[in-house]
Structures are given as structure tokens and as C-alpha cells.
C-alpha atoms as a PDB file:
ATOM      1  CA  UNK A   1      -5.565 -27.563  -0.354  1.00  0.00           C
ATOM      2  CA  UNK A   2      -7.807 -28.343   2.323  1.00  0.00           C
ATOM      3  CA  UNK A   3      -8.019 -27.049   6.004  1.00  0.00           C
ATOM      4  CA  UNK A   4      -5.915 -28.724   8.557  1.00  0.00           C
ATOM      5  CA  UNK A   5      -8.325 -31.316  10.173  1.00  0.00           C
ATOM      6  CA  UNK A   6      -8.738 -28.785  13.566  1.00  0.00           C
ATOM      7  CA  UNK A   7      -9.558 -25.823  11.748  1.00  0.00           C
ATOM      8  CA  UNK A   8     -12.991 -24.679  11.240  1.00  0.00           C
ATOM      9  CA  UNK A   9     -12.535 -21.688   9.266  1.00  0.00           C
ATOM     10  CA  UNK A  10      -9.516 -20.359   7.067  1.00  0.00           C
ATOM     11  CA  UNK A  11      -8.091 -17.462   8.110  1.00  0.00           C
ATOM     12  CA  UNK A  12      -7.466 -16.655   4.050  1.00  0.00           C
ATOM     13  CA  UNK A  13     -11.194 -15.540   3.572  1.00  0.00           C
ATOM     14  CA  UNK A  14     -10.997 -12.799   6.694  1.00  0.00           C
ATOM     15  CA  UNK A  15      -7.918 -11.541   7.385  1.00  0.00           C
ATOM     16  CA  UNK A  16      -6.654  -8.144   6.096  1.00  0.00           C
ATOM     17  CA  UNK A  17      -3.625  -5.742   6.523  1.00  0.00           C
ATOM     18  CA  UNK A  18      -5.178  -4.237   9.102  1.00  0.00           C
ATOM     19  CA  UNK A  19      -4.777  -7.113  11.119  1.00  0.00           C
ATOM     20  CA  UNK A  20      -0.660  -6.861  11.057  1.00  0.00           C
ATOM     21  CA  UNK A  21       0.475  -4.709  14.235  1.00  0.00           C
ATOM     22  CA  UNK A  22       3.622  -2.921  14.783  1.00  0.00           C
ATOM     23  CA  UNK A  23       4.150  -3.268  18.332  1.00  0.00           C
ATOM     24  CA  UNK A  24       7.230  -2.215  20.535  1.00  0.00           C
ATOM     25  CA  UNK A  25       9.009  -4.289  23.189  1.00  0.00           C
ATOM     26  CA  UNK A  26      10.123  -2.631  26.537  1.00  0.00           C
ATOM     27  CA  UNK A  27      13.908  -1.834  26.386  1.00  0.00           C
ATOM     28  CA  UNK A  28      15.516  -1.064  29.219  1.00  0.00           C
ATOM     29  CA  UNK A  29      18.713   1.189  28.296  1.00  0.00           C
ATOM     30  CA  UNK A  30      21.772   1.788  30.876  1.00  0.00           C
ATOM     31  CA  UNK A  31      25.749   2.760  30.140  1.00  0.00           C
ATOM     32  CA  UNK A  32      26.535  -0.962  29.981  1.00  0.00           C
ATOM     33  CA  UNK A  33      24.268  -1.838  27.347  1.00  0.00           C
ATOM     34  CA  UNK A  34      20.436  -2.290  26.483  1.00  0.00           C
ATOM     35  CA  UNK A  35      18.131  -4.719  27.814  1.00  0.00           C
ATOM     36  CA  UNK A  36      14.953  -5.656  25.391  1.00  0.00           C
ATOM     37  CA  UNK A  37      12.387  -7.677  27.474  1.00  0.00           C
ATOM     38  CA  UNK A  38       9.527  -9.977  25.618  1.00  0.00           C
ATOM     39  CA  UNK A  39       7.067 -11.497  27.850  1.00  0.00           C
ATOM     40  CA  UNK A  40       3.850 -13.635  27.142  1.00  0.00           C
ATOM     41  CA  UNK A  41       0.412 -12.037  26.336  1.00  0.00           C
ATOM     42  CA  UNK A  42       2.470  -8.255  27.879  1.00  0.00           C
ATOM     43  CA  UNK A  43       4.692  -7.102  25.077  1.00  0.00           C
ATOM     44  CA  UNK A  44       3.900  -9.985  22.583  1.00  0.00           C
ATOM     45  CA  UNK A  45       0.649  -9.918  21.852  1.00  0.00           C
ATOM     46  CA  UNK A  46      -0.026 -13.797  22.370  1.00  0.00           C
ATOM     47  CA  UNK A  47       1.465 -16.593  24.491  1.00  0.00           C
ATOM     48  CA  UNK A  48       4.669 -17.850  22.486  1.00  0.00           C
ATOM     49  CA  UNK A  49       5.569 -21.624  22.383  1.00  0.00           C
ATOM     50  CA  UNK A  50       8.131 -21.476  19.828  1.00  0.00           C
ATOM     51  CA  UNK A  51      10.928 -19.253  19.171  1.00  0.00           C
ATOM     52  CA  UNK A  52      13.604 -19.151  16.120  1.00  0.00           C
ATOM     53  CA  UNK A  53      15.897 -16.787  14.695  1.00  0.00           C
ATOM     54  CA  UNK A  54      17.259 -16.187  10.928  1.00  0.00           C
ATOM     55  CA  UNK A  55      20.572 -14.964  10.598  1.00  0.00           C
ATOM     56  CA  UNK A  56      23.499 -14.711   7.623  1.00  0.00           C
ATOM     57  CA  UNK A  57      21.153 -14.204   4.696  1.00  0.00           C
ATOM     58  CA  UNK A  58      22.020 -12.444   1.935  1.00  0.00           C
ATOM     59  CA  UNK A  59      20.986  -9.097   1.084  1.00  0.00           C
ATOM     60  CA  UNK A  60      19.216 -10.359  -2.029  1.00  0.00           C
ATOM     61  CA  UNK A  61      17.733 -13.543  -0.417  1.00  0.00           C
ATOM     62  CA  UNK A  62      14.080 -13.734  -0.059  1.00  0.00           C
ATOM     63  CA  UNK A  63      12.990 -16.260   3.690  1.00  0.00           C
ATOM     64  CA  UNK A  64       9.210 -16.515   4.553  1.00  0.00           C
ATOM     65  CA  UNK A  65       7.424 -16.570   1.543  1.00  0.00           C
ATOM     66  CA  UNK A  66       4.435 -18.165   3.163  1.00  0.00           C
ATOM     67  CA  UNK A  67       1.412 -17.709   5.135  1.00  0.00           C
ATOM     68  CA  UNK A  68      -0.528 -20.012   7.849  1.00  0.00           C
ATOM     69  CA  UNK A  69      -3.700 -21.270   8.623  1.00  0.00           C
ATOM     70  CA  UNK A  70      -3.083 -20.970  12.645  1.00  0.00           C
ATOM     71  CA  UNK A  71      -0.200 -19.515  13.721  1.00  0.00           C
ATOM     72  CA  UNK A  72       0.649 -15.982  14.519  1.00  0.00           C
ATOM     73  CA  UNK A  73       4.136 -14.614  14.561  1.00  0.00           C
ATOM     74  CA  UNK A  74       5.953 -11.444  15.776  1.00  0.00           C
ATOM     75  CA  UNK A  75       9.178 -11.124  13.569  1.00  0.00           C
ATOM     76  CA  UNK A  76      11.828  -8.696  15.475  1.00  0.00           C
ATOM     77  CA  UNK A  77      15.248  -7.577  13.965  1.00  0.00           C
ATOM     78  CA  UNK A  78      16.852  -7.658  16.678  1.00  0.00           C
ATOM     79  CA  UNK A  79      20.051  -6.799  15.205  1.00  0.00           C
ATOM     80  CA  UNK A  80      20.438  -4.529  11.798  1.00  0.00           C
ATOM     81  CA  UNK A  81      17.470  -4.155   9.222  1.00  0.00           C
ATOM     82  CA  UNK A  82      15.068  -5.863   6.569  1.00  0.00           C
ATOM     83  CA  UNK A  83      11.800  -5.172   5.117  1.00  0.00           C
ATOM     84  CA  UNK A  84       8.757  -7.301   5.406  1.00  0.00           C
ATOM     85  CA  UNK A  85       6.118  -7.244   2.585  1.00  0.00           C
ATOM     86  CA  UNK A  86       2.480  -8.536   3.746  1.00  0.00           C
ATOM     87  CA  UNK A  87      -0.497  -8.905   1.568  1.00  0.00           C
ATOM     88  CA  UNK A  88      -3.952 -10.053   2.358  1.00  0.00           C
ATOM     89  CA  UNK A  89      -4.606 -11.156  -1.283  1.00  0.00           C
ATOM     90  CA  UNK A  90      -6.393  -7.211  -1.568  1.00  0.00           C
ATOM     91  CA  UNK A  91      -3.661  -5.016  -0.663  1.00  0.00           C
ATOM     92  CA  UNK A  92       0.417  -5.516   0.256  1.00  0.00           C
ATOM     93  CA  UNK A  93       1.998  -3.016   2.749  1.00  0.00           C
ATOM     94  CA  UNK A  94       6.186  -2.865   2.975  1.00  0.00           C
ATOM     95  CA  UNK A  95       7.519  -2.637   6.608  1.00  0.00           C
ATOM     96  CA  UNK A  96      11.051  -1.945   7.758  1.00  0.00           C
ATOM     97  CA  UNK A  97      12.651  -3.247  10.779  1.00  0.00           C
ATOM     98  CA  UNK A  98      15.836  -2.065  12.384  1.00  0.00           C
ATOM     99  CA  UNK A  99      14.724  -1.401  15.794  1.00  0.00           C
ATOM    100  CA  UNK A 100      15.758  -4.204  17.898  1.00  0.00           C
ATOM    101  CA  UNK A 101      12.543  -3.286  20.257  1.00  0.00           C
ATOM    102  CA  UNK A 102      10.081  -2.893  17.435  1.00  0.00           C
ATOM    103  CA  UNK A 103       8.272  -6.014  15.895  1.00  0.00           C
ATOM    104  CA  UNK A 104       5.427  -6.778  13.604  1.00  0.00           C
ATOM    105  CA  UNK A 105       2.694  -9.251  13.903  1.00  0.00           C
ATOM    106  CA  UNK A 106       1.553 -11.473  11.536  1.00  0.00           C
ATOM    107  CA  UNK A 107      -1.704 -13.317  11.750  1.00  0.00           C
ATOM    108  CA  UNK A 108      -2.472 -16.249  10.124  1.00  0.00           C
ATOM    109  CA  UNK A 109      -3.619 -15.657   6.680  1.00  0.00           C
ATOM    110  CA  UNK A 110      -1.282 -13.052   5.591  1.00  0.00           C
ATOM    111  CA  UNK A 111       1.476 -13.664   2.847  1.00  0.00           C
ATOM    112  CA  UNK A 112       5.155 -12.465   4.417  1.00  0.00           C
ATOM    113  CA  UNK A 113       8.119 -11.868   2.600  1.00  0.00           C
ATOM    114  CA  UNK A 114      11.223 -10.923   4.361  1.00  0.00           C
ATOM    115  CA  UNK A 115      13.699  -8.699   2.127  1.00  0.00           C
ATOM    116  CA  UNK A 116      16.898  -6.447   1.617  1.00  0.00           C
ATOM    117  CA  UNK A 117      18.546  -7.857   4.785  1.00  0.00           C
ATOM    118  CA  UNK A 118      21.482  -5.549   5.495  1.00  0.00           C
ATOM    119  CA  UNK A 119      24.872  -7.028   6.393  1.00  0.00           C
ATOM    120  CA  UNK A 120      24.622  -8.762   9.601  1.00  0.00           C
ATOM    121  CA  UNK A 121      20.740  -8.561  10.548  1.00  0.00           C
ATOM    122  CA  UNK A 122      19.562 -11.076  13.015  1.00  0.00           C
ATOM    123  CA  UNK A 123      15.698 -11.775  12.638  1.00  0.00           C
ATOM    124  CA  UNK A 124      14.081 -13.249  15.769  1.00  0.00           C
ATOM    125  CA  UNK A 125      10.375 -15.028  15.155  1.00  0.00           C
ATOM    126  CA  UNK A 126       7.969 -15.589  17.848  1.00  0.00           C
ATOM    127  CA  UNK A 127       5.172 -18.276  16.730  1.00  0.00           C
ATOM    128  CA  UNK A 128       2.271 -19.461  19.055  1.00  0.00           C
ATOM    129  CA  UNK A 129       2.403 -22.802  17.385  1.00  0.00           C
ATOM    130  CA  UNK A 130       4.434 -25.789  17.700  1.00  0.00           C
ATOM    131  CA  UNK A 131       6.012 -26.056  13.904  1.00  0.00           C
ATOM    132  CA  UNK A 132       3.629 -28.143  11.622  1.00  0.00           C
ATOM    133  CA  UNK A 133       4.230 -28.449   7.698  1.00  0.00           C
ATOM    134  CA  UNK A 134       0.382 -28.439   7.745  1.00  0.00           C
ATOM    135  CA  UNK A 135       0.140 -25.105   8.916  1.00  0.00           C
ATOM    136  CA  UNK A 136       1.712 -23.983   5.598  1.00  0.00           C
ATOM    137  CA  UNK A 137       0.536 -22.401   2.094  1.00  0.00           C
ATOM    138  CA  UNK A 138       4.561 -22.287   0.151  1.00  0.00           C
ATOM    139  CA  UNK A 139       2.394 -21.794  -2.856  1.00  0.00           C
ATOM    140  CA  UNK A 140       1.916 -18.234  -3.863  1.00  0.00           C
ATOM    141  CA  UNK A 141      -1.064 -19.765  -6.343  1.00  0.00           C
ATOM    142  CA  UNK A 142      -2.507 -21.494  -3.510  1.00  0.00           C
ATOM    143  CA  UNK A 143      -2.153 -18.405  -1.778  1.00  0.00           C
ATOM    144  CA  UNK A 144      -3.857 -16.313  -4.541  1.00  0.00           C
ATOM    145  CA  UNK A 145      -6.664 -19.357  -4.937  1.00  0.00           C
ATOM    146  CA  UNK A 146      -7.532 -19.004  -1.316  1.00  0.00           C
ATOM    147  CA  UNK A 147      -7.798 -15.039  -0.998  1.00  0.00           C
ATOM    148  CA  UNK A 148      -9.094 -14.539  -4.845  1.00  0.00           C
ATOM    149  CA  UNK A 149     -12.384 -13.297  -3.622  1.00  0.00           C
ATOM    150  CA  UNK A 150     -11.247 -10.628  -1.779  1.00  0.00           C
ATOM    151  CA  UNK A 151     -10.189  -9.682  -5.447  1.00  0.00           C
ATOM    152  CA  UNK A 152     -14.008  -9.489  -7.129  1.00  0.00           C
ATOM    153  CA  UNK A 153     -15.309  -6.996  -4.728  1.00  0.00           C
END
């Protein structure tokens, strides 16, 4: 597949695991309730222009199953759990969400796979792109194809 017209580079031949962040969101706690606060560039790590949410899946469903060429994302559960599997192409790590102030970033170039929802589990998705089917590898050969150097060493 080639590069989206604007892109010099793809993110495919340097991104790594390493790059994916666990970061945690200011809540603010009282006796009515708690109050979780996300704010451009402060607690997510980039500005966010687009914001969507994934709700009544399965617990056996499979969403994401993707990576980008541009955007970066910071998936919160904001309500129950699920696990996230990342690879680079290398290596895959295995995170678990269920703290509705503690998210994970995803750079562009990374594989995600979101997993074992449990009953009820709201997933919130912060992107710093407007949505573009360009931006998209579905293909987990394409995928593999683009990071298979990282492979040989």
C-alpha cells in the first residue's frame, strides 16, 4: 500500500512498544460522585480533534484490529474493563483497562486489538485526526509487510 500523499515517512519502519504510554487522567473524587477531567496537550498527551466511544460489544468480540499511518489515539475504559494487545511487528505487549482515569496511547504504527470486554464496558477513543479511511492498514499482512524488517534483525 502506499503512503498517504502527505506523509513523508511511515511510522511502520520506527515505531516500537516503547512508544505506547499508560498515562492517567486527573479525577477529581467527592461523596456525590467522581469527576475525570481530559484536557488538550495536559492529561492527553496531544491536542484531540476527534472523539468516539465503543460500547455493547461482546465479551468475545474483537474492535480495532488496525494501525495508522498518522493518527495517535488514547483509548480509556471509562466504564468496566478490556484488554488491549499492541505489537510493533517485533514484540506485542497485553494491557488491561478498568480504570476509568487510566488510558493508553497509541501511536501511529502500532497494531491494536481491543479484547475480553466485560459486561457493560464503555471504551472512549481520543484521535488527533479527523477520520480518514486512508489513514488505515485493516490488513494484518499489510501490517506484517510493512514492519517485516524489524523481524530480520
Amino acid at each position: 500500500m502506499p503512503l498517504p500523499s502527505h506523509l513523508n515517512s511511515d511510522p511502520h519502519a520506527t515505531s516500537k512498544l516503547s512508544d505506547c504510554k499508560v498515562v492517567e487522567v486527573p479525577e477529581f473524587p467527592d461523596e456525590s460522585g467522581n469527576l475525570t477531567v481530559v484536557e488538550n496537550g495536559k492529561s492527553a498527551p496531544f491536542d484531540f480533534c476527534r472523539v468516539f466511544y465503543l460500547h455493547g460489544m461482546p465479551e468475545w468480540s474483537v474492535r480495532g484490529s488496525h494501525s495508522k499511518f498518522e493518527c495517535h489515539q488514547l483509548i480509556l475504559a471509562i466504564n468496566g474493563g478490556c484488554d488491549i494487545d499492541v505489537t510493533d511487528g517485533a514484540g506485542t505487549e497485553t494491557y488491561h483497562l478498568d480504570r476509568s482515569n487510566m488510558g493508553l496511547v497509541v501511536p501511529p504504527g502500532i497494531w491494536c486489538d481491543l479484547k475480553n470486554f466485560s459486561p457493560g464496558v464503555v471504551v472512549l477513543v481520543l484521535a488527533d485526526t479527523p477520520y480518514s479511511e486512508e489513514d488505515y492498514v485493516r490488513s494484518r499482512e499489510e501490517f506484517d509487510a510493512l514492519t517485516a524488517h524489524k523481524r530480520t534483525k
